[in-house]
Each structure stands twice: as structure tokens, then as C-alpha cells.
C-alpha atoms as a PDB file:
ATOM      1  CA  UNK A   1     131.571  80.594  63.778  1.00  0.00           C
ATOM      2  CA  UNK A   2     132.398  76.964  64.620  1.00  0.00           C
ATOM      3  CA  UNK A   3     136.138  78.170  66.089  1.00  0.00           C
ATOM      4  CA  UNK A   4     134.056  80.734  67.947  1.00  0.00           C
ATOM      5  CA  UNK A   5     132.001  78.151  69.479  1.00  0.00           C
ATOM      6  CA  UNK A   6     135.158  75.173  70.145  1.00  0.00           C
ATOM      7  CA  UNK A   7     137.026  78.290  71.598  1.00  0.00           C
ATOM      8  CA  UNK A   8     134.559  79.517  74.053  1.00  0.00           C
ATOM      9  CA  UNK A   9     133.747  76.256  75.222  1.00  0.00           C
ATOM     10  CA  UNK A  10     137.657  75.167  75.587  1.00  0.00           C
ATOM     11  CA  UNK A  11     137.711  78.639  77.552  1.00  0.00           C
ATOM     12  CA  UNK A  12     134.842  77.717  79.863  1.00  0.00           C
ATOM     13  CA  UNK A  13     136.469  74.342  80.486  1.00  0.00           C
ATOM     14  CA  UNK A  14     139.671  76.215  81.317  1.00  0.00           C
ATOM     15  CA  UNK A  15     138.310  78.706  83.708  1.00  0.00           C
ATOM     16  CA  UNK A  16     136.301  76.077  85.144  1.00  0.00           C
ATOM     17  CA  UNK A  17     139.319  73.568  86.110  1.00  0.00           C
ATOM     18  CA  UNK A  18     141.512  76.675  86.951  1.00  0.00           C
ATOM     19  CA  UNK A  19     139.066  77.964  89.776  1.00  0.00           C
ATOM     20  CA  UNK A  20     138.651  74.578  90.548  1.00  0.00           C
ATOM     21  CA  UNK A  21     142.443  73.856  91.198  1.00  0.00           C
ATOM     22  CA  UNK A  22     143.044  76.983  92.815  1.00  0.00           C
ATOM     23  CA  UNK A  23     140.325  76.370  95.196  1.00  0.00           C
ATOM     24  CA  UNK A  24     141.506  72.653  95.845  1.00  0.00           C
ATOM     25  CA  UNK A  25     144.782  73.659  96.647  1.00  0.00           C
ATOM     26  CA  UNK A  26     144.893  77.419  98.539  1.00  0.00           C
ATOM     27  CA  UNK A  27     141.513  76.288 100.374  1.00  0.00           C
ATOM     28  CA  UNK A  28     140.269  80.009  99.988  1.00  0.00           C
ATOM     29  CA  UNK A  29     136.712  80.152  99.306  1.00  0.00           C
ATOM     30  CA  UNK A  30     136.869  82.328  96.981  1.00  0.00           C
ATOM     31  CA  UNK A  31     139.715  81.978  94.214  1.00  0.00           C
ATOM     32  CA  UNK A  32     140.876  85.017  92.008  1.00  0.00           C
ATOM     33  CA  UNK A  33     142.607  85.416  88.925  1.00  0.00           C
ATOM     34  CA  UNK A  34     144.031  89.313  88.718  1.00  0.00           C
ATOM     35  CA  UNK A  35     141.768  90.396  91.318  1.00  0.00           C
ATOM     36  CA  UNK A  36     138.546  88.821  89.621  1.00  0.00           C
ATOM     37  CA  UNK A  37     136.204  86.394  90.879  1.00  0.00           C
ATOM     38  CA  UNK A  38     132.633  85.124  89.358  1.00  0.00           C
ATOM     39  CA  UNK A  39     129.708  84.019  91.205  1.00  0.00           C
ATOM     40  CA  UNK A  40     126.887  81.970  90.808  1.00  0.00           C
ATOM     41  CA  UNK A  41     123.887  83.955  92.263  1.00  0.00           C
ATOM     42  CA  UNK A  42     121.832  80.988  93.750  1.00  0.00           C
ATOM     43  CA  UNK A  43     119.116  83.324  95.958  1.00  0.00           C
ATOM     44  CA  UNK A  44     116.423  85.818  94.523  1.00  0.00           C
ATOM     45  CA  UNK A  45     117.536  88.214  97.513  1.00  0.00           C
ATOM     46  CA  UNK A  46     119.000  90.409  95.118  1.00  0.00           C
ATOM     47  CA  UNK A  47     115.996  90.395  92.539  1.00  0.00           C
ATOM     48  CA  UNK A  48     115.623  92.932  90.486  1.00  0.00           C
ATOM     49  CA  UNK A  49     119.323  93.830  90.254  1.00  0.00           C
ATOM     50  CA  UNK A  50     120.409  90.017  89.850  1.00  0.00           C
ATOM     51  CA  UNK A  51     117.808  86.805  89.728  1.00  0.00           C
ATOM     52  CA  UNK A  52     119.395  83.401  90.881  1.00  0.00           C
ATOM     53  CA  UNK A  53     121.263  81.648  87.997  1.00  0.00           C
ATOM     54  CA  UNK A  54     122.778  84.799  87.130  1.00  0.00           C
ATOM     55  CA  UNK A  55     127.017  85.193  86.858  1.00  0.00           C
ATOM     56  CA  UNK A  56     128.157  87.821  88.886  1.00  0.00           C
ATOM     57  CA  UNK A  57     132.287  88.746  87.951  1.00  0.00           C
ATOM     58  CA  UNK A  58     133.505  90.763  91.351  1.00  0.00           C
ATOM     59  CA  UNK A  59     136.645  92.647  91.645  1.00  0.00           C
ATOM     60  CA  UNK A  60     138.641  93.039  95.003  1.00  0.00           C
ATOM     61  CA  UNK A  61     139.154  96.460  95.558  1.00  0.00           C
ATOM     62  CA  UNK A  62     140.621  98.046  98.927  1.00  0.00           C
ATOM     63  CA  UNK A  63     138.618  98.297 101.992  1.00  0.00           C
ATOM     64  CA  UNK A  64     138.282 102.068 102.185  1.00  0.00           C
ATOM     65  CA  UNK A  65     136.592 102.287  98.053  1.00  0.00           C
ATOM     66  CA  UNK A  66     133.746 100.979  98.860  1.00  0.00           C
ATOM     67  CA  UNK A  67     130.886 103.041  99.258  1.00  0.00           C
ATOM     68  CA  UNK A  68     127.263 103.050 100.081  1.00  0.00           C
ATOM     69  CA  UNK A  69     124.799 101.612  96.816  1.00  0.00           C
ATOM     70  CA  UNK A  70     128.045  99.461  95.818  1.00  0.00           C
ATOM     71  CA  UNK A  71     127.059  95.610  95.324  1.00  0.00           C
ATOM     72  CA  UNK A  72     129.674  93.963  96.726  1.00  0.00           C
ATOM     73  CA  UNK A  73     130.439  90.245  97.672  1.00  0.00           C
ATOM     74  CA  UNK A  74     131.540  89.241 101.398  1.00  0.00           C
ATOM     75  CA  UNK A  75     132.313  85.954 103.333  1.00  0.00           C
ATOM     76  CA  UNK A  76     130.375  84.861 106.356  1.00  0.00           C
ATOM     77  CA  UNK A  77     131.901  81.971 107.483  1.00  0.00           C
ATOM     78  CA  UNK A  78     132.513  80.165 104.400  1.00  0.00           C
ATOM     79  CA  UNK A  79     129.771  81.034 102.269  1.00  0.00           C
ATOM     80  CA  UNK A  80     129.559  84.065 100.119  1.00  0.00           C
ATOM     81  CA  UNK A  81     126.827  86.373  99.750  1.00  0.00           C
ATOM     82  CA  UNK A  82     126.472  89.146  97.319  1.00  0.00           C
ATOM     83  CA  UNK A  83     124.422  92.486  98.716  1.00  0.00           C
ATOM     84  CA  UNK A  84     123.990  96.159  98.209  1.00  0.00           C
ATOM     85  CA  UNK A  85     125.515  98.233 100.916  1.00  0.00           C
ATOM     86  CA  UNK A  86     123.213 100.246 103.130  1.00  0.00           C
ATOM     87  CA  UNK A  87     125.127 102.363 105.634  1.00  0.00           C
ATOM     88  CA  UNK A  88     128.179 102.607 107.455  1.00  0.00           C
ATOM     89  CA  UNK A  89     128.296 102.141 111.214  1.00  0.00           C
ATOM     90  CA  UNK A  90     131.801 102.544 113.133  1.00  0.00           C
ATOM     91  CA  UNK A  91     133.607 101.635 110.157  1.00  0.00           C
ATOM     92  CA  UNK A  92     131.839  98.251 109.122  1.00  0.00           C
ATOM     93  CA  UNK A  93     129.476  97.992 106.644  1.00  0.00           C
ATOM     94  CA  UNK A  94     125.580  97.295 106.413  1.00  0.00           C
ATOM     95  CA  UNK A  95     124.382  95.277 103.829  1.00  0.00           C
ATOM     96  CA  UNK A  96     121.154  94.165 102.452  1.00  0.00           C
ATOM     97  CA  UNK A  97     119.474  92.143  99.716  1.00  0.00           C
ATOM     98  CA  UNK A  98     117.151  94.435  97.524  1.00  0.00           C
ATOM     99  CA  UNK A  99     114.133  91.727  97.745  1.00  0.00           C
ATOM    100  CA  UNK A 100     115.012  91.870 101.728  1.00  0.00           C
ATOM    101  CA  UNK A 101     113.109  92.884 104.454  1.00  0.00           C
ATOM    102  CA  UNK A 102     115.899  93.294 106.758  1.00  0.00           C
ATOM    103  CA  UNK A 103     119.454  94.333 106.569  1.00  0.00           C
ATOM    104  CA  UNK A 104     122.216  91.505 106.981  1.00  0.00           C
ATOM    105  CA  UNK A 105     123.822  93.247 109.824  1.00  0.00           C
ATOM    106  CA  UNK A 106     127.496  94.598 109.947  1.00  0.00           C
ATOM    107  CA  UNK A 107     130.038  93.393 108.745  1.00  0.00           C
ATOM    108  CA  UNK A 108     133.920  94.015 109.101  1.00  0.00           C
ATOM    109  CA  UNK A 109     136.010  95.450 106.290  1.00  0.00           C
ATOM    110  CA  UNK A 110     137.957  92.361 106.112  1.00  0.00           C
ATOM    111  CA  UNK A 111     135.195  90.340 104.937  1.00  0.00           C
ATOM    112  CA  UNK A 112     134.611  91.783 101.806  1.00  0.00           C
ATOM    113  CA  UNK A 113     135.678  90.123  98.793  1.00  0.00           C
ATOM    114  CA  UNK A 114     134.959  92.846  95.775  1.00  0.00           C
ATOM    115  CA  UNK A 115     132.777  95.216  94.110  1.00  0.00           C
ATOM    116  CA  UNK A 116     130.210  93.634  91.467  1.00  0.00           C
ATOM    117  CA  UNK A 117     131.788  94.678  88.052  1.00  0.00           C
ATOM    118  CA  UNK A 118     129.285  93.092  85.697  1.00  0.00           C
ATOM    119  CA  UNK A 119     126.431  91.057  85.647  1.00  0.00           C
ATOM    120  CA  UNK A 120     125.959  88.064  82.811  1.00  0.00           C
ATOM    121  CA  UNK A 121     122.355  86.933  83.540  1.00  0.00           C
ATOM    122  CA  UNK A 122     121.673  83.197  83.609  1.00  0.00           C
ATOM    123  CA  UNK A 123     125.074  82.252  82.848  1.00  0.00           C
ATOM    124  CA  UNK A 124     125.789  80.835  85.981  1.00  0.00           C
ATOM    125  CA  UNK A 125     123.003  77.924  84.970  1.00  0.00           C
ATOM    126  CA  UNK A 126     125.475  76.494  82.338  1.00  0.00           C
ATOM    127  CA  UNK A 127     128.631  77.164  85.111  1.00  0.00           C
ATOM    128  CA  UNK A 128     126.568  74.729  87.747  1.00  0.00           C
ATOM    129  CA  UNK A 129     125.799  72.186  84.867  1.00  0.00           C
ATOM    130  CA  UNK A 130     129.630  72.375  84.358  1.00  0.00           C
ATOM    131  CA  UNK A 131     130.767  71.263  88.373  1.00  0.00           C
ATOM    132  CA  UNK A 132     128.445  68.075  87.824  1.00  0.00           C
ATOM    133  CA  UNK A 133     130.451  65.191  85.810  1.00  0.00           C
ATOM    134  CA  UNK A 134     127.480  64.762  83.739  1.00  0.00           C
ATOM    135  CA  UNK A 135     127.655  68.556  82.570  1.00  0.00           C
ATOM    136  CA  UNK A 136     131.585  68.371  82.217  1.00  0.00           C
ATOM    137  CA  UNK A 137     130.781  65.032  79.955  1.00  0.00           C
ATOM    138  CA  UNK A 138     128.461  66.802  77.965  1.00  0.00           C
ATOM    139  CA  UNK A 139     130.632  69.848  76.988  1.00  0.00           C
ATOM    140  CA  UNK A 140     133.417  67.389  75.855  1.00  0.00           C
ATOM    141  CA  UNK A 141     130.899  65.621  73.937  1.00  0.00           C
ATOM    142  CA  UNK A 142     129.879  68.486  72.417  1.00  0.00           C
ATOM    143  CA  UNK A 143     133.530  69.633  71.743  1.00  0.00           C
ATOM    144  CA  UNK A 144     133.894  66.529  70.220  1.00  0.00           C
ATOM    145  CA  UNK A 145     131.361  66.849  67.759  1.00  0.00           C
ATOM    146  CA  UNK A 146     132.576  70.471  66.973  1.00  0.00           C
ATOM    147  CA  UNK A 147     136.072  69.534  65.772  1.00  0.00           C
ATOM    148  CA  UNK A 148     134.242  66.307  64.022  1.00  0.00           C
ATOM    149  CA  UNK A 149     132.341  68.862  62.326  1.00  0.00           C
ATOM    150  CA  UNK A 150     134.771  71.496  61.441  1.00  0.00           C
ATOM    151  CA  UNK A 151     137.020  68.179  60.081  1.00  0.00           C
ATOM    152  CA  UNK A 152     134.418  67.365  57.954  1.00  0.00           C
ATOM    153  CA  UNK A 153     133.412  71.085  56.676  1.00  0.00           C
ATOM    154  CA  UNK A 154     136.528  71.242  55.875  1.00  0.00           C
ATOM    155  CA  UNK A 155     137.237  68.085  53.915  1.00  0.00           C
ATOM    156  CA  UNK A 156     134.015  68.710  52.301  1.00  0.00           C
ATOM    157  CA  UNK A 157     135.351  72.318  50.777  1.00  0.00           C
ATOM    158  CA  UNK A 158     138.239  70.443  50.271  1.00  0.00           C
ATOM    159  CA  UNK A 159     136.390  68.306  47.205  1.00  0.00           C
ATOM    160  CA  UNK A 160     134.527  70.361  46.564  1.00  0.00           C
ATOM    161  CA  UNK A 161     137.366  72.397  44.854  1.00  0.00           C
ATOM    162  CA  UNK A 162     139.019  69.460  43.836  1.00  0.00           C
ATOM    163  CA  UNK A 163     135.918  68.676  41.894  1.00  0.00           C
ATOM    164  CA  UNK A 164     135.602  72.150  40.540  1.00  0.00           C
ATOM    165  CA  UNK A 165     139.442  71.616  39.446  1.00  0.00           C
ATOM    166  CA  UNK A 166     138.830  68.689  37.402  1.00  0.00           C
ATOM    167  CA  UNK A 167     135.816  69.506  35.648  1.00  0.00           C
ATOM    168  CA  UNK A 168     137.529  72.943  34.504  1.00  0.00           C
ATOM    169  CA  UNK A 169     139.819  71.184  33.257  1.00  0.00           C
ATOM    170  CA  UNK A 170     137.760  68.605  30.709  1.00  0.00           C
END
């Protein structure tokens, strides 16, 4: 269980520092790795289907599969927004926020970035604590005191059997 733990964390840490990187150096707002993206949902626009604070992992997927009811991601301007599409008006899309009144407007095939595969709900809470320095600190803290502990488990066991040894052997 502890492994499981240092692991996921390491691998959070990883992703984290990869997107990061990639982002830093292609200047693309939104870095991929194999065609997948995640998002932090930060609006309630898309309530009930996704509440802000929930991780949204898109896929890029060729202009021409998407359809209408797809949730899909696009970039206007700089700034991503993730919406359902509504319609199809000569050959851009219309998208809308479930919780809006109003659709977006169109938007060109071009500007979409992928499909919504899968939904982890408030996951993107502990992705925003990791961007600050504080949250970053905190994880390595905390993967500090994991392989302290797992060091000490495991010493523990250690004489424990070594204990076990000797007194069999009185």
C-alpha cells in the first residue's frame, strides 16, 4: 500500500513537471502526451456533467469525428473551454455549457482540441495545489515521510525476525 501511495505521488509529480516543460518550451496552450490532455474544470458551466475542480483527460481526435452531444475542449484565444456541442452551422461547430443560458457561438474546426474521454471528479483540486510551490513542497514532504516510513517498516520486520531467530534458538 505504501509503494502504491510513493508511486502515485512520484507519478503526479512527473506528469505535473512534464506538462509543465512541454508547455514552457513549445508555448502551446495546451500540451499532449499521445494525443491526451487533462484539464482542470475551473467554471460550474458544465454542472451536472462536470462541477469546477473536476479533471477532465481529452483526446484529440480529427476534425470531421466529432459529433453533436460530444464534450469536447476548444481554444479561444488562449484559454480553453470545455462544452457540449449543440449544432452544426456551415461546417463550424456550436457549443454550449449545460448550466448555460446561451450557446458560445461557432467555432472553427481548427479550434478544437479533443473529445472528453473521462471525467475524475475533484481531482483537479489536488492538480492546482500542485502548480503553487507551497503544494509542490508539500507532496515532497509527504514523499519524504513515505520512504521514511517504508525504511522504518521495514527495519522494524527486519528485528522483528531477527528476534524471533534468536529466541528459537535458546
Amino acid at each position: 500500500m505504501l509503494y502504491s501511495v510513493i508511486g502515485l505521488l512520484s507519478l503526479l509529480i512527473a506528469a505535473n513537471l512534464y506538462l509543465g516543460i512541454n508547455k514552457a518550451v513549445t508555448h502551446h496552450p495546451v500540451p499532449k502526451v499521445f494525443g491526451f490532455a487533462p484539464f482542470v474544470v475551473l467554471s460550474g458551466s458544465m454542472e451536472p456533467a462536470i462541477d469546477p475542480g473536476d479533471l477532465v483527460v481529452i483526446r484529440e481526435q480529427k476534425a470531421d469525428a466529432y459529433k453533436i452531444g460530444d464534450i469536447v475542449s476548444y481554444l479561444d484565444g488562449r484559454v480553453v473551454y470545455t462544452h457540449r456541442i449543440v449544432g452544426v452551422e456551415e461546417g463550424k461547430y456550436v457549443l454550449k455549457g449545460d448550466n448555460n443560458n446561451v450557446a458560445d457561438g461557432t467555432i472553427r474546426p481548427e479550434q478544437l482540441v479533443g473529445r472528453v474521454q473521462f471525467i475524475i471528479p475533484k481531482l483537479g483540486l489536488l492538480v492546482i495545489l500542485l502548480k503553487k510551490p507551497a503544494g509542490m513542497a508539500f507532496v515532497a514532504v509527504m514523499l519524504l515521510i513515505c520512504f521514511l516510513a517504508a525504511d522504518y517498516l521495514k527495519n522494524r520486520r527486519r528485528r522483528a525476525a531477527e528476534a524471533r531467530k534468536r529466541g528459537d534458538n535458546m
